[in-house]
Protein backbone atom coordinates (compact mmCIF):
# COMPACT_ATOMS: atom_id res chain seq x y z
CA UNK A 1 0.00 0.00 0.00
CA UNK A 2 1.26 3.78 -0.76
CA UNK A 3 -0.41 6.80 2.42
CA UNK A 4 -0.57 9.77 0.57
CA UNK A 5 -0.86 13.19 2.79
CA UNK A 6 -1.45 16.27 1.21
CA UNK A 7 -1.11 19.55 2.96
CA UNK A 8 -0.70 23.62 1.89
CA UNK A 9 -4.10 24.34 0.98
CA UNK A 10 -5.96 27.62 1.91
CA UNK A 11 -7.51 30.58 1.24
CA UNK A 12 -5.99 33.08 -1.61
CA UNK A 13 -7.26 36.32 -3.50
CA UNK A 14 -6.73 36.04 -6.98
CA UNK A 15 -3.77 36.74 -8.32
CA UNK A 16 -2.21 34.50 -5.42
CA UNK A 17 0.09 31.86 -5.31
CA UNK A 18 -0.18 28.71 -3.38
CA UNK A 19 1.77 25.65 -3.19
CA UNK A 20 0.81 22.15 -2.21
CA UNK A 21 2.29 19.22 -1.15
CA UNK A 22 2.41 15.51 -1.13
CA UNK A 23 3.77 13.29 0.95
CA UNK A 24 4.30 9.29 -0.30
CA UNK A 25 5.21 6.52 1.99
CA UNK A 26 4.89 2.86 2.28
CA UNK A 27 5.51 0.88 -0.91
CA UNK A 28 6.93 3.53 -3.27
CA UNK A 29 8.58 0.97 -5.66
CA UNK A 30 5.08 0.54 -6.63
CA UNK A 31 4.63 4.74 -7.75
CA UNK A 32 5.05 5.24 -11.58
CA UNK A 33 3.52 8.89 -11.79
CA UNK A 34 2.17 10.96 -9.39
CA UNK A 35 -0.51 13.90 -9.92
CA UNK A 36 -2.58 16.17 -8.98
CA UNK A 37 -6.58 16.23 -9.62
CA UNK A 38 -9.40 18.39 -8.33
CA UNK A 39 -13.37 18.25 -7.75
CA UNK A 40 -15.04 21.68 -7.23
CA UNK A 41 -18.79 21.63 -5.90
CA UNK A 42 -21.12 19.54 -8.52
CA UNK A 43 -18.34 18.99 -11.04
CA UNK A 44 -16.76 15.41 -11.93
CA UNK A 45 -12.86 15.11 -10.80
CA UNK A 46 -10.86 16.45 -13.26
CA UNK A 47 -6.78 15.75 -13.68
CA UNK A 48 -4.65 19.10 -13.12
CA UNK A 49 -1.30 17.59 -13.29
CA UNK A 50 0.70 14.82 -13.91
CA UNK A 51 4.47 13.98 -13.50
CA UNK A 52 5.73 10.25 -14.22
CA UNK A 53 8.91 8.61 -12.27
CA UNK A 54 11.25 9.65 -15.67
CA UNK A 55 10.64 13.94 -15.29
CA UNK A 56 7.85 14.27 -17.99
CA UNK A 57 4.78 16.27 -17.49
CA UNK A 58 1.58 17.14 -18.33
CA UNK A 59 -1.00 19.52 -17.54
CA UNK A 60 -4.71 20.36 -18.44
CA UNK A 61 -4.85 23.19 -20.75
CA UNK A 62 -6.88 25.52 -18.03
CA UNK A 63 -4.18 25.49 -15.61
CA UNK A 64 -0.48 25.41 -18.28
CA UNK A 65 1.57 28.23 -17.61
CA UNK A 66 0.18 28.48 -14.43
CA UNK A 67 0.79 25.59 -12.57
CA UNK A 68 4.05 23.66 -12.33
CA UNK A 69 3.82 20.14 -10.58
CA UNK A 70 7.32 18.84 -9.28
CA UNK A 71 8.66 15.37 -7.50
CA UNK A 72 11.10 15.31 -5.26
CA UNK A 73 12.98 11.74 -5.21
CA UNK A 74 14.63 11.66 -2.14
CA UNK A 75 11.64 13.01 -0.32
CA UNK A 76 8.71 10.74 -1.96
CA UNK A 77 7.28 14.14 -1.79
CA UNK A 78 5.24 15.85 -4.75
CA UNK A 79 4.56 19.18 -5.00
CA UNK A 80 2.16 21.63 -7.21
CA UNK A 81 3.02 25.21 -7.10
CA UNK A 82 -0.23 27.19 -8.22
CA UNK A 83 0.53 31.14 -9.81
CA UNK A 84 -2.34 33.21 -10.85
CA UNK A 85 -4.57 31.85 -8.81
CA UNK A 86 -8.34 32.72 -10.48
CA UNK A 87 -11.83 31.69 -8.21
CA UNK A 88 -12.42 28.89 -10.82
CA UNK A 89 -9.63 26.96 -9.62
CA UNK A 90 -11.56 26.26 -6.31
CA UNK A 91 -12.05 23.34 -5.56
CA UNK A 92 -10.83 19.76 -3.20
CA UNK A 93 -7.22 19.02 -4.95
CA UNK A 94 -6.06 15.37 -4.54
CA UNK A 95 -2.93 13.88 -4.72
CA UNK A 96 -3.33 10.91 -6.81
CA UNK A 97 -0.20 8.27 -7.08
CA UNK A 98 -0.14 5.30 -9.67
CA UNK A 99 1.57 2.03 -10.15
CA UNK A 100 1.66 -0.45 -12.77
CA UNK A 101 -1.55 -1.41 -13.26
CA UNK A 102 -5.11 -0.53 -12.27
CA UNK A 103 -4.73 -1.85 -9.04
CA UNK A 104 -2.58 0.30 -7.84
CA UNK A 105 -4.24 3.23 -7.51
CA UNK A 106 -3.62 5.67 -4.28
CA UNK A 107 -5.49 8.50 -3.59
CA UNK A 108 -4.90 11.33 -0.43
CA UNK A 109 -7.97 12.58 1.47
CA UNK A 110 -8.12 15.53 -0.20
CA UNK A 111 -6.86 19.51 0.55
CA UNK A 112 -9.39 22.91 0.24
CA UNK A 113 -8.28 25.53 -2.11
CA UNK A 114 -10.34 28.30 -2.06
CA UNK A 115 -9.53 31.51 -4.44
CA UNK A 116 -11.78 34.91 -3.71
CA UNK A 117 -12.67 37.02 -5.88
């Protein structure tokens, strides 16, 4: 199994930056990517960001060149540094981790980010 705790939520203005994190422990062999998701009040979850165990990244096209989602290694720690924060992006964000196959799928509980107007 893979704990995943997320922390640095909050409330911003926007315009504001915020940056969360992700903490990974247990069996992190298993982790091939890592990400970032979101589920605002009566919408689906959506994907935000993604970064896989060799660098590459990807990003839905409301948040690029706004977000950057980085892994630290050595930490098992992934992080998602949010610019230009705008009152659409609020929402539950959720650190996701994946292994090889669709069993291994880890989810954290879930941080509030809340952008006012």
């Amino acid at each position: 199994q893979v704990q995943l705790v997320e922390s640095g939520g909050g409330l911003v203005q926007a315009g504001g930056s915020l940056r969360l994190s992700c903490a990974a422990s247990g069996s992190i062999f298993r982790i091939v990517a890592m990400g970032w998701y979101r589920q605002a009040p009566g919408k689906q979850r959506e994907e935000v960001a993604l970064i896989l165990n060799n660098g590459r990244t990807n990003y839905a096209d409301s948040v690029k060149g706004r977000f950057t989602i980085s892994r630290d290694n050595a930490e098992n720690t992934a992080y998602l540094q949010m610019n230009s924060l705008k009152p659409g992006d609020t929402a539950v964000y959720y650190c996701h981790a994946g292994g090889p196959g669709p069993e291994y799928e880890y989810w954290g509980e879930g941080t509030q980010v809340t952008v006012s107007a």
